[in-house]
N, C-alpha and C. Protein backbone atom coordinates (compact mmCIF):
# COMPACT_ATOMS: atom_id res chain seq x y z
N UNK A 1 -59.25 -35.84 -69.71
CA UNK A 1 -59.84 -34.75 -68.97
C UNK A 1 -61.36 -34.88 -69.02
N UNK A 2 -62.45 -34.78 -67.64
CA UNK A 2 -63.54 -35.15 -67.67
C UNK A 2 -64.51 -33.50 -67.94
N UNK A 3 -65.55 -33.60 -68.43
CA UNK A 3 -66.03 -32.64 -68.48
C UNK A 3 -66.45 -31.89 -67.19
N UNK A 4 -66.36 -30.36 -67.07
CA UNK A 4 -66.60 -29.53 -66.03
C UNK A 4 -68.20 -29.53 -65.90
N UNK A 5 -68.92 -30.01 -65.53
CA UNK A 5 -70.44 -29.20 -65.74
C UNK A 5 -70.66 -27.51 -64.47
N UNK A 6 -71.42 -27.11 -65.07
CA UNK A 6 -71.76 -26.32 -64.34
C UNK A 6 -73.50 -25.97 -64.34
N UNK A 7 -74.31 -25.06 -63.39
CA UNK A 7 -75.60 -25.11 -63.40
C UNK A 7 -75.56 -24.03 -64.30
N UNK A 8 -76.71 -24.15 -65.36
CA UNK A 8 -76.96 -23.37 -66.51
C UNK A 8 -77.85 -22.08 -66.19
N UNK A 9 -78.83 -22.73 -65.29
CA UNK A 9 -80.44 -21.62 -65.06
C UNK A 9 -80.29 -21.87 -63.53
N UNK A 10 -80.26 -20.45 -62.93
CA UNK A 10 -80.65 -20.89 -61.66
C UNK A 10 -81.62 -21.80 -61.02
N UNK A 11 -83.03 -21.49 -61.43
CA UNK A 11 -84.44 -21.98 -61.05
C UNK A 11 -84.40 -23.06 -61.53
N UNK A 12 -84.18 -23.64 -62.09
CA UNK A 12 -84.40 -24.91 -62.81
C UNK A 12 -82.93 -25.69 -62.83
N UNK A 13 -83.18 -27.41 -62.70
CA UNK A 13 -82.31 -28.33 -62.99
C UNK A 13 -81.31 -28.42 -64.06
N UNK A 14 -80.84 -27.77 -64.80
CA UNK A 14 -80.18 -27.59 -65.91
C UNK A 14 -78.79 -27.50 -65.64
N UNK A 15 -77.90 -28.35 -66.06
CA UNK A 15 -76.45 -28.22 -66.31
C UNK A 15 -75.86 -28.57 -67.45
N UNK A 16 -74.79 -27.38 -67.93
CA UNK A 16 -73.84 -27.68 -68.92
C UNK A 16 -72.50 -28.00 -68.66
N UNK A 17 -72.22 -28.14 -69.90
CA UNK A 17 -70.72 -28.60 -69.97
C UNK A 17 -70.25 -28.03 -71.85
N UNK A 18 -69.20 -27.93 -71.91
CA UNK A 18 -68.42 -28.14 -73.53
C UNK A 18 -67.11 -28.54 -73.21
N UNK A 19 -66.82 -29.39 -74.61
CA UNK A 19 -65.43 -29.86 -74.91
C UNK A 19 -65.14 -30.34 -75.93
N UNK A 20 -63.76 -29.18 -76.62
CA UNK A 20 -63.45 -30.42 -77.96
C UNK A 20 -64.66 -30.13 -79.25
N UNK A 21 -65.84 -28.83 -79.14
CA UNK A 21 -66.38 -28.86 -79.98
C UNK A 21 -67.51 -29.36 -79.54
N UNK A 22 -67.95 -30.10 -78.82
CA UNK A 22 -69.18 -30.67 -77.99
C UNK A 22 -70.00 -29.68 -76.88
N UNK A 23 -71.25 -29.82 -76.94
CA UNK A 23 -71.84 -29.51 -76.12
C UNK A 23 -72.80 -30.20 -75.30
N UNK A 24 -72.60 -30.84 -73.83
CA UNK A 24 -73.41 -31.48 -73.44
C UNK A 24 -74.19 -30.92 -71.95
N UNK A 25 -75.80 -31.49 -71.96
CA UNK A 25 -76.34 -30.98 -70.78
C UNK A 25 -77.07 -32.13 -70.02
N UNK A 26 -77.43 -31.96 -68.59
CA UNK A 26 -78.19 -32.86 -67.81
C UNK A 26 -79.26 -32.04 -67.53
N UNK A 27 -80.26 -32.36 -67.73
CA UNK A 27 -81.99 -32.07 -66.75
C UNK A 27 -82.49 -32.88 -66.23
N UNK A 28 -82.96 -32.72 -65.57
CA UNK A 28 -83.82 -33.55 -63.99
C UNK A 28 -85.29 -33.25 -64.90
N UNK A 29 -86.08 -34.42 -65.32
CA UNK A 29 -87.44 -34.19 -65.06
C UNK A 29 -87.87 -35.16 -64.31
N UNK A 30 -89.46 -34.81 -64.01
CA UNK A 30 -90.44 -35.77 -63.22
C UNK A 30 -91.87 -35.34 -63.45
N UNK A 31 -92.63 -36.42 -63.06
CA UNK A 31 -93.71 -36.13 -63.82
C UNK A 31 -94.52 -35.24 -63.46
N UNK A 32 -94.20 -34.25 -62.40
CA UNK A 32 -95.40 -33.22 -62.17
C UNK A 32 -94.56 -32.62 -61.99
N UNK A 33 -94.56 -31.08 -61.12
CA UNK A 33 -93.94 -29.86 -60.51
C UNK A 33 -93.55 -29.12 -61.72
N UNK A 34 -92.76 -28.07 -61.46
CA UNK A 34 -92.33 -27.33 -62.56
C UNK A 34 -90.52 -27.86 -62.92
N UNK A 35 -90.50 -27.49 -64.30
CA UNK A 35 -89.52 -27.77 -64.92
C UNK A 35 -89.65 -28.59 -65.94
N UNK A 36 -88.76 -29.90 -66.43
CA UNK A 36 -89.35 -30.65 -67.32
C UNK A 36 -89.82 -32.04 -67.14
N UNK A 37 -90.92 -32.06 -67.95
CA UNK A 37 -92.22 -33.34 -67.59
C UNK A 37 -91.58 -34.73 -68.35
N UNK A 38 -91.43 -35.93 -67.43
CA UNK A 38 -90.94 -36.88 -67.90
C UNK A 38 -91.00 -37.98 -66.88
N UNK A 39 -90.30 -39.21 -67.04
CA UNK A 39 -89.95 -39.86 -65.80
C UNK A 39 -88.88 -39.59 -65.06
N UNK A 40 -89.07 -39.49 -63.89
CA UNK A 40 -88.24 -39.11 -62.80
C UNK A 40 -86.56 -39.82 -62.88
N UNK A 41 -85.68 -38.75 -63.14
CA UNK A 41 -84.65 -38.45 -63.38
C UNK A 41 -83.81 -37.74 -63.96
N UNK A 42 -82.57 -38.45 -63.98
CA UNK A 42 -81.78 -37.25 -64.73
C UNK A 42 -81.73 -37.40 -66.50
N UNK A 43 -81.57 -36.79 -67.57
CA UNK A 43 -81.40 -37.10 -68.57
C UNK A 43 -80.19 -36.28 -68.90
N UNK A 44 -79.10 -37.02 -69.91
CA UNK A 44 -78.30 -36.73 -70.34
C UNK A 44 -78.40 -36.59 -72.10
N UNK A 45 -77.85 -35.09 -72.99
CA UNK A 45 -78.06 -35.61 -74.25
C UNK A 45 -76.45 -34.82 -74.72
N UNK A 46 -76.08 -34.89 -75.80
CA UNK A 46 -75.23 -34.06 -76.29
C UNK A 46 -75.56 -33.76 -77.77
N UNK A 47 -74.36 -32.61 -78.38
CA UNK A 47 -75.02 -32.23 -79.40
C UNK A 47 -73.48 -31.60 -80.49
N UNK A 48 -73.13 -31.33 -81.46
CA UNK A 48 -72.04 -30.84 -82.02
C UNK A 48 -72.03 -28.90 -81.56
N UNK A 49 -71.06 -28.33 -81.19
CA UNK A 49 -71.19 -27.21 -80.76
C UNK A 49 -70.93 -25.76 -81.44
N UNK A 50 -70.90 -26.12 -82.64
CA UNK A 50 -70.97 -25.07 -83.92
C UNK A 50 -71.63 -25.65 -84.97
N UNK A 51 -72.53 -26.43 -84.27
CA UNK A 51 -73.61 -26.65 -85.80
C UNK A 51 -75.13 -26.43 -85.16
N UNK A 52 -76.09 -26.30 -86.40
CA UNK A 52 -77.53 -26.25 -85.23
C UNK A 52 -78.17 -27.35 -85.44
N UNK A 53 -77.35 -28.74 -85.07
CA UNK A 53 -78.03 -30.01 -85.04
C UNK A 53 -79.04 -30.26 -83.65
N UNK A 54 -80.07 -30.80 -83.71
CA UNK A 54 -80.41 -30.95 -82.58
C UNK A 54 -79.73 -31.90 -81.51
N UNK A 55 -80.19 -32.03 -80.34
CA UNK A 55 -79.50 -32.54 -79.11
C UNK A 55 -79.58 -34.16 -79.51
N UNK A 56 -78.49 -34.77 -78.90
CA UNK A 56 -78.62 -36.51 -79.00
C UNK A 56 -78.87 -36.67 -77.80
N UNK A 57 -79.85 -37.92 -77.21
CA UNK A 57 -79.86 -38.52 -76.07
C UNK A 57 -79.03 -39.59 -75.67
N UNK A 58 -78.39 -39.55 -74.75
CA UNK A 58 -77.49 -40.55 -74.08
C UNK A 58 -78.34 -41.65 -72.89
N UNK A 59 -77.98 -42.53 -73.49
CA UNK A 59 -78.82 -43.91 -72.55
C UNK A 59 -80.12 -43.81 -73.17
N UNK A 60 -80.83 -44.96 -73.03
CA UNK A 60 -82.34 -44.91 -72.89
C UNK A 60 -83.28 -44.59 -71.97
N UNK A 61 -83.60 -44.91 -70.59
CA UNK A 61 -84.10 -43.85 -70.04
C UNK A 61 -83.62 -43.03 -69.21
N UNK A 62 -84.10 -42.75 -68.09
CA UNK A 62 -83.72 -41.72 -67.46
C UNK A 62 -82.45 -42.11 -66.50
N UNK A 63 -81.55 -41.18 -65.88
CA UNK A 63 -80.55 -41.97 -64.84
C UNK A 63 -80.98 -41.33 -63.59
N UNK A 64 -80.72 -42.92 -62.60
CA UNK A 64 -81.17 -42.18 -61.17
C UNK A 64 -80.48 -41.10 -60.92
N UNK A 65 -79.19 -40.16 -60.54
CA UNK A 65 -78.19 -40.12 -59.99
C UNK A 65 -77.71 -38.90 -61.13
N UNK A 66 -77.23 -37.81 -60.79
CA UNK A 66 -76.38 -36.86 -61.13
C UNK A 66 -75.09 -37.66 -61.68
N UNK A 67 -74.66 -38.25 -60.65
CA UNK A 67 -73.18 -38.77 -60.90
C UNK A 67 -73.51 -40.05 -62.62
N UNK A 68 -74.62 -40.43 -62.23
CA UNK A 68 -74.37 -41.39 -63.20
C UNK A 68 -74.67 -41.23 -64.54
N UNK A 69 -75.37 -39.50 -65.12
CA UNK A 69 -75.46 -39.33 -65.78
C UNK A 69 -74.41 -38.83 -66.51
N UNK A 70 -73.57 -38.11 -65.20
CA UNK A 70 -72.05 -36.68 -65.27
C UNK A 70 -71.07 -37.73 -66.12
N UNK A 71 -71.15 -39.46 -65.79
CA UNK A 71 -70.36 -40.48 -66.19
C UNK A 71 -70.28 -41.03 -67.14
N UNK A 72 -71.86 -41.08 -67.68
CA UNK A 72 -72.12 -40.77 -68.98
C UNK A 72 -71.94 -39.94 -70.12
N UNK A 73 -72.01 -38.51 -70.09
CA UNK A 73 -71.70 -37.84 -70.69
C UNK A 73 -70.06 -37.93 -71.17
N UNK A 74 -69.21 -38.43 -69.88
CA UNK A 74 -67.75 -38.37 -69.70
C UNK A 74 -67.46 -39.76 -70.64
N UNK A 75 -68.26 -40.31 -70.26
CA UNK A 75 -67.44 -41.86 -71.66
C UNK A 75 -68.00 -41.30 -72.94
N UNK A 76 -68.92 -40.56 -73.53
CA UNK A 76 -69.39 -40.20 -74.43
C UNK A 76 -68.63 -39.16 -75.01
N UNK A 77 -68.40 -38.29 -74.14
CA UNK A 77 -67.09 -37.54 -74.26
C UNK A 77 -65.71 -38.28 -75.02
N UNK A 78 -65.35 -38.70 -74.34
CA UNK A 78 -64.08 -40.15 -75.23
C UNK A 78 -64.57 -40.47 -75.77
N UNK A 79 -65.71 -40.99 -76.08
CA UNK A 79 -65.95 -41.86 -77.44
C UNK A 79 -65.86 -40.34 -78.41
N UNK A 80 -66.40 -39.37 -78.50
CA UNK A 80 -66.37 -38.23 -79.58
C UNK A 80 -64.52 -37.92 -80.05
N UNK A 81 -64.44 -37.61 -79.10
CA UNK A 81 -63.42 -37.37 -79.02
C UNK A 81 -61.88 -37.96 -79.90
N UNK A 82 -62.39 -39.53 -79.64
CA UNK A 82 -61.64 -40.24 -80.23
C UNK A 82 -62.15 -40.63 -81.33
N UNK A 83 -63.91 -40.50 -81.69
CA UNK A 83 -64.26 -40.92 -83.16
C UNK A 83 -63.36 -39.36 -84.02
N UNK A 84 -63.16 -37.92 -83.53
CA UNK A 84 -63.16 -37.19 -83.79
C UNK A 84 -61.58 -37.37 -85.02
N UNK A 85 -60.66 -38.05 -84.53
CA UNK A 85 -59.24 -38.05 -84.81
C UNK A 85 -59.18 -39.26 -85.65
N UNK A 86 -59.85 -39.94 -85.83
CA UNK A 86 -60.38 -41.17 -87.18
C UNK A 86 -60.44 -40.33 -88.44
C-alpha cells in the first residue's frame, strides 16, 4: 500500500503523508519567492511518528517532479516498514 499524501498548508507547498508509525512530507523550495529557500525543487524527508526525532532527508538533492519525490518516500516507506518486522 503506497502512501496517501495530502496538502498540509494551504498557502504554501507542503504535503503529508503517515504510515505504519511514519511520518513523511514533501516541500517545494527555490531560491527566492516565499516559502522555503533552497534549490529549486521538491524535497522529500521522513521522520518516526511518536517520537520527537527530527526529520530524515531522502535523496541528496532536490527532486525535479512531485511524482518523483511521492516515489521516493513510497520505496522508503517499504524499506521502514520491512526494517520494522526484523
Amino acid at each position: 500500500m503506497s502512501l496517501q499524501f495530502h496538502r498540509a498548508v494551504d498557502d504554501m507547498e507542503i504535503w503529508s503523508a503517515t504510515g505504519d508509525g511514519f511520518s513523511f512530507v514533501i516541500t517545494y523550495e527555490s531560491p527566492a519567492g516565499s516559502g522555503f529557500h533552497g534549490l529549486a525543487g521538491y524535497v522529500a524527508s521522513w521522520r518516526p511518528l511518536y517520537r520527537s526525532n527530527g526529520a530524515i532527508k531522502i535523496g541528496g538533492l532536490t527532486f525535479a517532479t512531485f511524482t518523483e519525490a511521492e516515489e521516493a518516500c513510497n520505496t522508503m516507506f517499504e524499506h521502514l516498514k520491512g526494517s520494522a518486522l526484523e
